[in-house]
N, C-alpha and C. Protein backbone atom coordinates (compact mmCIF):
# COMPACT_ATOMS: atom_id res chain seq x y z
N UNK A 1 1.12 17.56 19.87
CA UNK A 1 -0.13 17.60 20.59
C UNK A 1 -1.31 17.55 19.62
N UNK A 2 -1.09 18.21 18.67
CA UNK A 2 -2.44 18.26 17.60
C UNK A 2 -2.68 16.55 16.95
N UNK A 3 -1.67 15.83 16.93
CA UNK A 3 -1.44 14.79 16.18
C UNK A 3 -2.11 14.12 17.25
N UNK A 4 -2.24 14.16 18.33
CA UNK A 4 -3.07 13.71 19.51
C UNK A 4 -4.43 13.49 19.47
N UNK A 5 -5.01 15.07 18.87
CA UNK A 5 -6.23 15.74 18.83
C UNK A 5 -6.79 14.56 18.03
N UNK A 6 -6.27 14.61 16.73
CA UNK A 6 -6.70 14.07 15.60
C UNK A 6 -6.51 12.46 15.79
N UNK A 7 -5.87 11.71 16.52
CA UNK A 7 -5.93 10.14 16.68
C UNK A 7 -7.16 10.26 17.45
N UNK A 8 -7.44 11.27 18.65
CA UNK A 8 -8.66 10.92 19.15
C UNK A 8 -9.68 10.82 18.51
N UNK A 9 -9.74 12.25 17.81
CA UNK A 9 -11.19 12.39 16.99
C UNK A 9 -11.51 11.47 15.78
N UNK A 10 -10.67 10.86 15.16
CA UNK A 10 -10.63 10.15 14.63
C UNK A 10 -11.19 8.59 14.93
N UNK A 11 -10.47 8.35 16.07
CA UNK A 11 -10.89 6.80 16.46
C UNK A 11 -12.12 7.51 17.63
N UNK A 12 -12.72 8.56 17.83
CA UNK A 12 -13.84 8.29 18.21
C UNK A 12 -15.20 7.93 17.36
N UNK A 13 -14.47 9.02 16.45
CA UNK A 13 -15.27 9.29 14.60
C UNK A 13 -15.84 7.24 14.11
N UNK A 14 -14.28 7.08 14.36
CA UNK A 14 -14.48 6.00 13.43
C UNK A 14 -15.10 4.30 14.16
N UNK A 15 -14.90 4.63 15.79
CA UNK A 15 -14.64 3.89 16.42
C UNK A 15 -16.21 2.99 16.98
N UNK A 16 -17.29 3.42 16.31
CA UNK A 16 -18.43 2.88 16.19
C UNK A 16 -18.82 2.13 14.57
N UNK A 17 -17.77 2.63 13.83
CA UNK A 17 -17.75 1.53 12.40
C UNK A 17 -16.91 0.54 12.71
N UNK A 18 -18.00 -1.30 12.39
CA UNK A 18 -17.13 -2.57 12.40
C UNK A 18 -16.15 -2.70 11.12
N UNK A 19 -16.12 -1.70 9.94
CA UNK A 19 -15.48 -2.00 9.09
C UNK A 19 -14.20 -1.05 9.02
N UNK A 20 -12.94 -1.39 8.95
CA UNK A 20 -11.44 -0.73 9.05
C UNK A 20 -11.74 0.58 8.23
N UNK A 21 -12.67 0.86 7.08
CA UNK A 21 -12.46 2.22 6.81
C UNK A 21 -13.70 2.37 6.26
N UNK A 22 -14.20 3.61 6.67
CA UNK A 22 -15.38 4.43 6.20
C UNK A 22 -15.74 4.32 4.96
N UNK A 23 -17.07 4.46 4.48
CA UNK A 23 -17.50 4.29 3.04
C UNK A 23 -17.85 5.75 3.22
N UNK A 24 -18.53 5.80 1.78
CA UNK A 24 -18.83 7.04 1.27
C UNK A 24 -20.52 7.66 2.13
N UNK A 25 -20.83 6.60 2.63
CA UNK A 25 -22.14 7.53 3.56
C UNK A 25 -21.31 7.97 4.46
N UNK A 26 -20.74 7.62 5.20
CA UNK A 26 -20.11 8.33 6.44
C UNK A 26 -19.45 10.00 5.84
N UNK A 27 -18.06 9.46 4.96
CA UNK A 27 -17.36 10.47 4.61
C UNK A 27 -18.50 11.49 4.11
N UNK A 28 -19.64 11.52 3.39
CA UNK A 28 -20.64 13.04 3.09
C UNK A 28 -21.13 13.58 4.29
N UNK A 29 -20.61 12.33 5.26
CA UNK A 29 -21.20 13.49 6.95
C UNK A 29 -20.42 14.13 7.34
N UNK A 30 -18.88 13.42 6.95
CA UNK A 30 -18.08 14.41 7.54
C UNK A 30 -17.32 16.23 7.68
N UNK A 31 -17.45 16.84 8.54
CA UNK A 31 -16.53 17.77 8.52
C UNK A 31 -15.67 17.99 7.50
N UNK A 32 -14.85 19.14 6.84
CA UNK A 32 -14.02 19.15 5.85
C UNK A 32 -12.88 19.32 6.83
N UNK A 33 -12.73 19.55 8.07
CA UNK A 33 -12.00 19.06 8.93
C UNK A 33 -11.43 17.93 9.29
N UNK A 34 -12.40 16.88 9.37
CA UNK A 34 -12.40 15.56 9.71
C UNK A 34 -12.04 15.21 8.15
N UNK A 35 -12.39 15.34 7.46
CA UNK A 35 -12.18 14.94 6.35
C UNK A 35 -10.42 14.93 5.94
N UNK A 36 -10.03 16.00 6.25
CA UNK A 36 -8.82 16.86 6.00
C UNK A 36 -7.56 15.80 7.31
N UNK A 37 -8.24 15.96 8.34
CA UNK A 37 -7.66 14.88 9.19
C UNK A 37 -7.34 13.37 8.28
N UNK A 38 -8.54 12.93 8.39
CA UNK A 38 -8.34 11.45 7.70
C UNK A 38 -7.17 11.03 6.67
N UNK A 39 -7.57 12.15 5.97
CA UNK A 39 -6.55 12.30 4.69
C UNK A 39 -5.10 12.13 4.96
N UNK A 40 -5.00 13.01 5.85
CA UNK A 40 -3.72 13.83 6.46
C UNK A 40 -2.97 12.54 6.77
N UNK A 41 -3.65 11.42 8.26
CA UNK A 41 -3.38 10.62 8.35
C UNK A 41 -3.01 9.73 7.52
N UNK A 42 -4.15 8.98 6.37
CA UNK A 42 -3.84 7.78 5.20
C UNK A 42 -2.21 8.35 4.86
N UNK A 43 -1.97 9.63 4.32
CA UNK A 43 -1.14 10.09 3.44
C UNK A 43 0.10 9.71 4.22
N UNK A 44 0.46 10.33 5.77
CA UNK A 44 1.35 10.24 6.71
C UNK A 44 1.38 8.24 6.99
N UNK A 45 0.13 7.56 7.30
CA UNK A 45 0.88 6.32 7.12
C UNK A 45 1.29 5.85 6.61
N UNK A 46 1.15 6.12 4.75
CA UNK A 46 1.43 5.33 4.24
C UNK A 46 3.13 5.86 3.98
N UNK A 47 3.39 6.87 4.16
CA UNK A 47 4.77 7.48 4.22
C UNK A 47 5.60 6.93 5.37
N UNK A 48 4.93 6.63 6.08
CA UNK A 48 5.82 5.88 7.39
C UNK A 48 5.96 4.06 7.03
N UNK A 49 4.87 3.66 6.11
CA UNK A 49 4.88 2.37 5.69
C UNK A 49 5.78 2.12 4.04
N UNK A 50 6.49 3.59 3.54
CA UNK A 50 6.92 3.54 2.98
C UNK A 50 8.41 3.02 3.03
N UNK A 51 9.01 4.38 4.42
CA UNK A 51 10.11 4.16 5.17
C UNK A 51 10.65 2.54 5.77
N UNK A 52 9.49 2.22 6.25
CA UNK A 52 10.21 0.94 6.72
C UNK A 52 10.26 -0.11 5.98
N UNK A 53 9.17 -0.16 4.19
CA UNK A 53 9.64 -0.84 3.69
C UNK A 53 11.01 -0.98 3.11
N UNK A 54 11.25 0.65 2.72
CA UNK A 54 12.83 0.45 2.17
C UNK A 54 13.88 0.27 3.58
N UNK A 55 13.33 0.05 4.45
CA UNK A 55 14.24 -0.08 5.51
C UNK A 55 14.83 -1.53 5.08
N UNK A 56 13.53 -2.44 5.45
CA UNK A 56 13.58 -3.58 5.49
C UNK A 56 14.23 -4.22 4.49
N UNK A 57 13.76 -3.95 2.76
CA UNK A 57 14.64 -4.28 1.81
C UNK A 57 16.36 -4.10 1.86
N UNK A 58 16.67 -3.01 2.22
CA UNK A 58 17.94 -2.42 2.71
C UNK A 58 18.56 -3.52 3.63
N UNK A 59 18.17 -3.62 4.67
CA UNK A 59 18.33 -4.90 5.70
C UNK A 59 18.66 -6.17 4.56
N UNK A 60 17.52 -6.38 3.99
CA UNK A 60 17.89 -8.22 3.64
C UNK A 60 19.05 -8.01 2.62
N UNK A 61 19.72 -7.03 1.94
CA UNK A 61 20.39 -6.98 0.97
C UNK A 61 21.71 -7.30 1.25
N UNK A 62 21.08 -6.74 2.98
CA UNK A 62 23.34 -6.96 3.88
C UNK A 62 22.97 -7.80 4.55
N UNK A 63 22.64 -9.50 4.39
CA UNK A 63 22.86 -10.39 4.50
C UNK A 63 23.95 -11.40 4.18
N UNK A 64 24.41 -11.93 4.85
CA UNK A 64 26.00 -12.61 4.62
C UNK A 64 25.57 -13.90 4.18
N UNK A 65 27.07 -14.31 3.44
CA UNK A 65 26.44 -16.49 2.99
C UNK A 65 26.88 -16.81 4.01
N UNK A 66 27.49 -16.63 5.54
CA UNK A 66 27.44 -17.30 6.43
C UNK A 66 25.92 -17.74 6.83
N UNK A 67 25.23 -16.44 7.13
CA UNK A 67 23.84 -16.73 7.54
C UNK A 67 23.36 -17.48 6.73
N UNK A 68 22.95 -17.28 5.23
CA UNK A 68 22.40 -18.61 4.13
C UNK A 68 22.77 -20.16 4.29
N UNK A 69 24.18 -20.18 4.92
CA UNK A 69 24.85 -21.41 5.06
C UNK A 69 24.51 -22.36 5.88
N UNK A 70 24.04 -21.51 7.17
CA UNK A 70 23.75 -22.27 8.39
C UNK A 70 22.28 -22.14 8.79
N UNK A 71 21.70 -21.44 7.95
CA UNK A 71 20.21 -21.27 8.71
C UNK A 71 19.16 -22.47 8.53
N UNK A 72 19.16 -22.75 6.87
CA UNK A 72 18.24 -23.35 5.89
C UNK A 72 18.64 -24.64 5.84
N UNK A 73 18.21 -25.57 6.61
CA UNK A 73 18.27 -27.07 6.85
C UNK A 73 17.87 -27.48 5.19
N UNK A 74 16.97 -27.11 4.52
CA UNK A 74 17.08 -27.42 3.29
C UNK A 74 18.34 -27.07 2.40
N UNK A 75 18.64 -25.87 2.45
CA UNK A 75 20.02 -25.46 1.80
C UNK A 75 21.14 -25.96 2.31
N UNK A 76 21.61 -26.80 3.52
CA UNK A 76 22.37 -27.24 3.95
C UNK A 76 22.59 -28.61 3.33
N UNK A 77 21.44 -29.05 2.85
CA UNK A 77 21.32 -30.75 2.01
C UNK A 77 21.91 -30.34 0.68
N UNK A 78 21.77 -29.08 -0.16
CA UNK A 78 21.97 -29.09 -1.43
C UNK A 78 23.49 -28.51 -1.47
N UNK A 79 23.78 -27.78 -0.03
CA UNK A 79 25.09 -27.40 0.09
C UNK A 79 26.22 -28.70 0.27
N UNK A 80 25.93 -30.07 0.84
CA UNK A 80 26.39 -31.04 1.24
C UNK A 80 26.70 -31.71 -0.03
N UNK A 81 25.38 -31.70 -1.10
CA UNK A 81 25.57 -32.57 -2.14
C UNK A 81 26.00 -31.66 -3.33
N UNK A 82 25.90 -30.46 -3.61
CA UNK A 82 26.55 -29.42 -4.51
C UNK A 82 27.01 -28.32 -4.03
N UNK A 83 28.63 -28.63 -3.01
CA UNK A 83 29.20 -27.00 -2.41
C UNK A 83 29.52 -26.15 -3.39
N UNK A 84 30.67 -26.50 -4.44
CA UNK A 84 30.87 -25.32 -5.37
C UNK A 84 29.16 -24.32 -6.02
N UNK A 85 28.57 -25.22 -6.39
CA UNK A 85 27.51 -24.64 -7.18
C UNK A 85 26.50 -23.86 -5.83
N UNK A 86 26.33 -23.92 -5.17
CA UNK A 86 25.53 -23.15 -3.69
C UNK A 86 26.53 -21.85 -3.28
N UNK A 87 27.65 -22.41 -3.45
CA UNK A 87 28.70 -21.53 -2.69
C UNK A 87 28.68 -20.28 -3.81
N UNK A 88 28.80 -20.52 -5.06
CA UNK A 88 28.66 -19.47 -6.19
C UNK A 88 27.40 -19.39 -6.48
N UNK A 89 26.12 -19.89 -6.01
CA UNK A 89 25.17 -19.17 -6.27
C UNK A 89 24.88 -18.05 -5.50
N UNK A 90 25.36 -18.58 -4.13
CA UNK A 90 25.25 -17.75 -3.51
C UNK A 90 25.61 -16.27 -3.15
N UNK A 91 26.67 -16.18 -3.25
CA UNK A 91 27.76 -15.63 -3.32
C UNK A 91 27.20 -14.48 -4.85
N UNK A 92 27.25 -14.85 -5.82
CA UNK A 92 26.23 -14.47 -7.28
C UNK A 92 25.24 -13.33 -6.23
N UNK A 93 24.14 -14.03 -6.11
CA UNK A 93 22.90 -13.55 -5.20
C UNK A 93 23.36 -12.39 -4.41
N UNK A 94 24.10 -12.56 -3.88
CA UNK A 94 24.50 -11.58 -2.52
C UNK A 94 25.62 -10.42 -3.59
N UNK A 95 26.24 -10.78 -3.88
CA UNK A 95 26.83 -9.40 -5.03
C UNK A 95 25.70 -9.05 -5.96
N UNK A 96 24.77 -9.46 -6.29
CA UNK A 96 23.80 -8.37 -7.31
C UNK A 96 23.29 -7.38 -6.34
N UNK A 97 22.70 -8.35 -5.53
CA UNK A 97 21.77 -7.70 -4.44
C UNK A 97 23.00 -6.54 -3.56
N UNK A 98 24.05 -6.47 -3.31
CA UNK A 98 24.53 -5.88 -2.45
C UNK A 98 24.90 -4.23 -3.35
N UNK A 99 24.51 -4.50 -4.67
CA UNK A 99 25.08 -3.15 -5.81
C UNK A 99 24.26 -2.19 -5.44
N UNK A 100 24.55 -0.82 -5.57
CA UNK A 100 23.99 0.13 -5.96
C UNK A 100 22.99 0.49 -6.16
N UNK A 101 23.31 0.31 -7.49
CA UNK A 101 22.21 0.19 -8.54
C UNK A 101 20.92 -0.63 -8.28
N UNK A 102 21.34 -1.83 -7.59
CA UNK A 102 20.26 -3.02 -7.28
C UNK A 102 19.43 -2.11 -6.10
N UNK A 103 19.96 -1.80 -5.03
CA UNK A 103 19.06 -0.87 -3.96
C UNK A 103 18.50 0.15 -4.78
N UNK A 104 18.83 1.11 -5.19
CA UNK A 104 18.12 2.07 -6.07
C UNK A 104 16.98 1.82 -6.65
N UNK A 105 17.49 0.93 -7.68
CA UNK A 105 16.22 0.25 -8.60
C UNK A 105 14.98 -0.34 -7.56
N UNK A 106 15.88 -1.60 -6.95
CA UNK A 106 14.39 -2.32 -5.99
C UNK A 106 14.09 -1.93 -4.73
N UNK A 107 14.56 -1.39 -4.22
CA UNK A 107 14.65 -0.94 -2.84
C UNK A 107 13.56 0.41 -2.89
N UNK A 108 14.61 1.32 -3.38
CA UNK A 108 14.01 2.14 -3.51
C UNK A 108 12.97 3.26 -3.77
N UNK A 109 12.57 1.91 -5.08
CA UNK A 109 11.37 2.33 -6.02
C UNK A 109 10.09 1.98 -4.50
N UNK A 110 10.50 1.16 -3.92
CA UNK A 110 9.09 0.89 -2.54
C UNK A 110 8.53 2.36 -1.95
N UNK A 111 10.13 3.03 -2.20
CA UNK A 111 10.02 4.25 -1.22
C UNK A 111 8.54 5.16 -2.00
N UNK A 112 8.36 4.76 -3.41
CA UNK A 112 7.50 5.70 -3.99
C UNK A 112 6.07 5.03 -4.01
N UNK A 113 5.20 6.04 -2.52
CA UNK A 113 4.05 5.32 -3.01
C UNK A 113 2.65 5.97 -3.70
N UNK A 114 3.03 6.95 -4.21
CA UNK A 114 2.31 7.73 -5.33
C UNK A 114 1.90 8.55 -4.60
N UNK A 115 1.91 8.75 -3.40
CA UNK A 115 1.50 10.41 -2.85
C UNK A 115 2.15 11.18 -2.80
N UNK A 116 3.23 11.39 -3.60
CA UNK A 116 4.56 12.59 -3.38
C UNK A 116 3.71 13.36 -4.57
N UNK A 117 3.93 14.78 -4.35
CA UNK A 117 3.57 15.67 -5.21
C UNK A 117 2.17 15.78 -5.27
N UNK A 118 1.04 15.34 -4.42
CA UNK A 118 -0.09 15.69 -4.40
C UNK A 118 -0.58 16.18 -3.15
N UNK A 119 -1.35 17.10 -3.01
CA UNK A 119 -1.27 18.09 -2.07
C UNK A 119 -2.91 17.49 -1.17
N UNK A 120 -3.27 17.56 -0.08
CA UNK A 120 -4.30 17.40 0.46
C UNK A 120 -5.65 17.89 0.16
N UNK A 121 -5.54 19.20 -0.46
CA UNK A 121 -6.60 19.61 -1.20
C UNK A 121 -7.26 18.42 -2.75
N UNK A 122 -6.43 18.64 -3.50
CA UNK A 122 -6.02 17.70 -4.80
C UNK A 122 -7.04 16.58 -4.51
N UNK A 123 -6.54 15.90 -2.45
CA UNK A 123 -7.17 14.17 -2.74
C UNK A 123 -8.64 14.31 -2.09
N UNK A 124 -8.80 15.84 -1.25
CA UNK A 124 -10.27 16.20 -0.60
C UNK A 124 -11.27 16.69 -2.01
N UNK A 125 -10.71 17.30 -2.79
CA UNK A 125 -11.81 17.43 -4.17
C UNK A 125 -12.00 16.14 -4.87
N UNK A 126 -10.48 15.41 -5.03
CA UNK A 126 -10.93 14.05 -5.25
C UNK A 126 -11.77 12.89 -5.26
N UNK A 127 -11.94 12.92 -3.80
CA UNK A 127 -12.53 12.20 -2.93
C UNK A 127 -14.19 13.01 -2.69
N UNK A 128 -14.18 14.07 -2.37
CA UNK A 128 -15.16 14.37 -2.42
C UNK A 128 -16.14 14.26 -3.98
N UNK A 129 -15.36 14.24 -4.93
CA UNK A 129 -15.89 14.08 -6.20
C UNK A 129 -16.39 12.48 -6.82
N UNK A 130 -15.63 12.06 -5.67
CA UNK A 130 -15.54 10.10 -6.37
C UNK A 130 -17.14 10.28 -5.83
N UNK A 131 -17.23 10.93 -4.73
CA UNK A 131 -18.51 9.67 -3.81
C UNK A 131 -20.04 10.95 -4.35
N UNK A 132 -19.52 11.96 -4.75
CA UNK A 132 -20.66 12.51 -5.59
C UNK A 132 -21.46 11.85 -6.71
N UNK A 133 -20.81 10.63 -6.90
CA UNK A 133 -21.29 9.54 -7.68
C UNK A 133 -22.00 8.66 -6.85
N UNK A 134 -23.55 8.55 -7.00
CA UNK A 134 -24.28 7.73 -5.98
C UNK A 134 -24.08 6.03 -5.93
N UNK A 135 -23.61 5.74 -6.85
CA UNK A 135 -23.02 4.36 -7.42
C UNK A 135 -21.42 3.67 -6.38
N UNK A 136 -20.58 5.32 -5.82
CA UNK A 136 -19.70 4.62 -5.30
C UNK A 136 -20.24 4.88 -3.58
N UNK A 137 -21.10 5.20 -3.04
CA UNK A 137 -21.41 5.41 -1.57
C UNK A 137 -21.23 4.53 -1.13
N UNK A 138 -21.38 2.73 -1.20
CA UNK A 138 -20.91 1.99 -0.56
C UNK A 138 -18.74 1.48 -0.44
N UNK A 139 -18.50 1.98 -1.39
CA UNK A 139 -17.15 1.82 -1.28
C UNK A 139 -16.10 2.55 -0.52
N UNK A 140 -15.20 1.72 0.34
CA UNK A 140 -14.33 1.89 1.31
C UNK A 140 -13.69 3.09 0.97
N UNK A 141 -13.54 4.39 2.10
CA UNK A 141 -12.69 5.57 1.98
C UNK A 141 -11.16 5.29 1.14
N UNK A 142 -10.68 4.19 1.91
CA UNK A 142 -9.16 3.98 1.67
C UNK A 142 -9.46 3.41 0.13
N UNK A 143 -10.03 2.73 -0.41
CA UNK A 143 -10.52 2.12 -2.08
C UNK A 143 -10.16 3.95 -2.50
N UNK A 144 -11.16 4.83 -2.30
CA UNK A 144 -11.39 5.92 -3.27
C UNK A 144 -10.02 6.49 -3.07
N UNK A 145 -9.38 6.55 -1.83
CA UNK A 145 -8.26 7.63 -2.06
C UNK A 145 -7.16 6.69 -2.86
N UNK A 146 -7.12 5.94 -2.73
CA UNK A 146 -6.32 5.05 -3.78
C UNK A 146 -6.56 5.69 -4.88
N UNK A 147 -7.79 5.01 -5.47
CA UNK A 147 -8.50 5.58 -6.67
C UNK A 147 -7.63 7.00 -7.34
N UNK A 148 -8.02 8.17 -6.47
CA UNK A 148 -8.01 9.31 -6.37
C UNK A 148 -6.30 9.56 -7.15
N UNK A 149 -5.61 8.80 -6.07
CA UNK A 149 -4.35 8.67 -6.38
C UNK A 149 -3.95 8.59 -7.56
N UNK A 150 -4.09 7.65 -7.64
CA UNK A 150 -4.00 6.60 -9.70
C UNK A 150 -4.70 7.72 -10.25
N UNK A 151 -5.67 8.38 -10.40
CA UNK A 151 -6.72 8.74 -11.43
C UNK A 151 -5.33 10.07 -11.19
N UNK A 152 -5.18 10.46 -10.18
CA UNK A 152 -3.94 11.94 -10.93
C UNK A 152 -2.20 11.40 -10.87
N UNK A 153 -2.12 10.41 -10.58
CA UNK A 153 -1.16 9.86 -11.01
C UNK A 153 -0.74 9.30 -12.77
N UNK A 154 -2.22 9.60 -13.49
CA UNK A 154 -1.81 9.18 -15.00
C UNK A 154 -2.04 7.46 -15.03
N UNK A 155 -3.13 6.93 -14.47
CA UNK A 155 -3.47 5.61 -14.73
C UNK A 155 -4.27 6.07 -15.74
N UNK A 156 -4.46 4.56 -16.75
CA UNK A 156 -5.25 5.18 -17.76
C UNK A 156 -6.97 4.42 -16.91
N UNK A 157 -8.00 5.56 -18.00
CA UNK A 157 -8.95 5.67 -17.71
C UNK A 157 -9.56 4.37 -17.59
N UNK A 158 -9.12 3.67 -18.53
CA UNK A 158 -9.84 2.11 -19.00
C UNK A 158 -9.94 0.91 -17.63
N UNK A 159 -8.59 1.29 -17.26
CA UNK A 159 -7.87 0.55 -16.18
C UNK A 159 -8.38 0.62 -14.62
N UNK A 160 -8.69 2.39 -14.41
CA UNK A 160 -9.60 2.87 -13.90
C UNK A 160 -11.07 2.39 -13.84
N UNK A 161 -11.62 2.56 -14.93
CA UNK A 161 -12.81 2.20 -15.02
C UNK A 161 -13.38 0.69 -14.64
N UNK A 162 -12.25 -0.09 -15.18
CA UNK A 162 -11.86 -1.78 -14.84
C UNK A 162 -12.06 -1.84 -13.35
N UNK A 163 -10.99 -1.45 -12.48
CA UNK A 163 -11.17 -1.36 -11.45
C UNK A 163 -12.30 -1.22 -10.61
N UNK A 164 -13.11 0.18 -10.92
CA UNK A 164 -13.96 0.57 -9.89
C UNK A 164 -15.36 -0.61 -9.99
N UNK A 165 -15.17 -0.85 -11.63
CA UNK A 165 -16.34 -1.63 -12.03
C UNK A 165 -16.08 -3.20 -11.14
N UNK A 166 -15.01 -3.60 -10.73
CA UNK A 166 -15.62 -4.72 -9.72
C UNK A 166 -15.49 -4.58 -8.65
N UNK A 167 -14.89 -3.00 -8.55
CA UNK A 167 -15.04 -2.83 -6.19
C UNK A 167 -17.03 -2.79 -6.89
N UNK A 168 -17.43 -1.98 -7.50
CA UNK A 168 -18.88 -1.90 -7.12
C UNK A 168 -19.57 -3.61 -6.74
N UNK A 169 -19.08 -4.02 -7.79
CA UNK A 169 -19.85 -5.37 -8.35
C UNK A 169 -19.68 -6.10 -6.99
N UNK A 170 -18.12 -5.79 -6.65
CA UNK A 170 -17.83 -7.31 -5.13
C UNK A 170 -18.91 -6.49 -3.71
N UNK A 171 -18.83 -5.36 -3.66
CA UNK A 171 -19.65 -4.74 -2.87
C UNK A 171 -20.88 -5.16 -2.82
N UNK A 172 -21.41 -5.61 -3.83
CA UNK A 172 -23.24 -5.49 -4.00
C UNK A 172 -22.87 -6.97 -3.73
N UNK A 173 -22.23 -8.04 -4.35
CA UNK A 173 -22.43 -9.06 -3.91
C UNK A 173 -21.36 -9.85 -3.80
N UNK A 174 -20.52 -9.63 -2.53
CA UNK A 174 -19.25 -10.29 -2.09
C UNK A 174 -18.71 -11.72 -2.37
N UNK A 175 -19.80 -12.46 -2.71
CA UNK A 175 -19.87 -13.77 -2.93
C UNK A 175 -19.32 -13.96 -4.20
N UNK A 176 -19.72 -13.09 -5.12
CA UNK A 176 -19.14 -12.62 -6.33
C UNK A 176 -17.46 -12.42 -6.63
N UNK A 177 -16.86 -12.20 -5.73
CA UNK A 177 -15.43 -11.74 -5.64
C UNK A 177 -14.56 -12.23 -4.75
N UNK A 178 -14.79 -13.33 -4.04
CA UNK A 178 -14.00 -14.06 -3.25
C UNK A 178 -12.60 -13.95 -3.66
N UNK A 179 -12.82 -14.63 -4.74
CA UNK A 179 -10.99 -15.10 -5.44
C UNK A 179 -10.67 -13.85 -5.72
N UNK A 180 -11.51 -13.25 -7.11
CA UNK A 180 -10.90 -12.45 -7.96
C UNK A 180 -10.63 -11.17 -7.44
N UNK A 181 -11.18 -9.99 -6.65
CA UNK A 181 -11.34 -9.38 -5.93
C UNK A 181 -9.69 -8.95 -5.69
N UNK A 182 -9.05 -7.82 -6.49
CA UNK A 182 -7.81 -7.20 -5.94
C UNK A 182 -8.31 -6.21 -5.07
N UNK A 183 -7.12 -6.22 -3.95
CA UNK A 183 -6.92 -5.29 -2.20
C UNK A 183 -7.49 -3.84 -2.67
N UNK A 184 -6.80 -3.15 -3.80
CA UNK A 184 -6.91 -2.32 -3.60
C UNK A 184 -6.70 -1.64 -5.22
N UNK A 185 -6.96 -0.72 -5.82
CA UNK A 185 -6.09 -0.45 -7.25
C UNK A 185 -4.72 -0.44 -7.61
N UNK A 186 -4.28 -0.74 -8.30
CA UNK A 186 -2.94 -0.66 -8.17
C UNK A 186 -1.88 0.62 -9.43
């Protein structure tokens, strides 16, 4: 029921901004409630967008060479004119991918998306500290808690600094950052 409370107040909160996530004028209006909500949420989706990525990886790994065989009208031409070599590539492909070790390593690592071990307080001083900087008030909530993330996750500072220096720059003048312009920090 509370998880209720908070989708409402939230998309009422948010539901007069045309842009998917709050900048830093909004978030200094907010409640440390609302604030604490928001958070709560980013942290919980991205944990649910964690899950189904390793779902999904998991999925394509138990894929059969029947299915490869018959699906791919292109792979069916190279299967016609080179069976041994398709048949053992394939076959190759589908035993790396089907190991252990291979889910662990690639699969798995999706499962980690840097919010384990940081506590909600941690990303509300965070966050509240990024936009105490009058320089980042125009930049997107979800940009800073990223940020926030990396900066106590052990990104280095430089990399950091790299970063924020062209969310400001594409902000002031978007035209500026068409191409170059990465989603989000990484």
């Amino acid at each position: 029921m509370k998880r209720w409370i908070w989708f409402l107040l939230l998309t009422a909160a948010f539901g007069q901004n045309t842009n998917a996530s709050p900048s830093g004028h909004e978030w200094n209006n907010y409640s440390e409630g609302l604030k604490t909500g928001y958070l709560l949420g980013f942290i919980n989706g991205t944990s649910i967008g964690a899950f189904r990525e390793v779902d999904v990886c998991l999925q394509l790994t138990r894929i059969s060479v029947d299915i490869i065989n018959t699906t791919n009208d292109s792979l069916k031409r190279w299967k016609e004119k080179y069976p041994d070599i398709v048949t053992a590539t394939t076959s190759h492909m589908l035993s790396q991918a089907d190991r252990p070790e291979f889910k662990q390593d690639f699969c798995l690592k999706s499962f980690k998306s840097g919010f384990e071990n940081i506590t909600v307080g941690q990303f509300l001083s965070g966050v509240n500290a990024f936009y105490g900087d009058y320089r980042n008030q125009s930049i997107p909530v979800n940009y800073a808690i990223q940020y926030v993330r990396d900066d106590i996750n052990g990104k280095s500072p430089a990399d950091l600094s790299a970063a924020l220096l062209l969310e400001r720059k594409c902000i002031a003048d978007p035209t500026t950052c068409l191409e170059s312009k990465p989603a989000s920090p990484k």
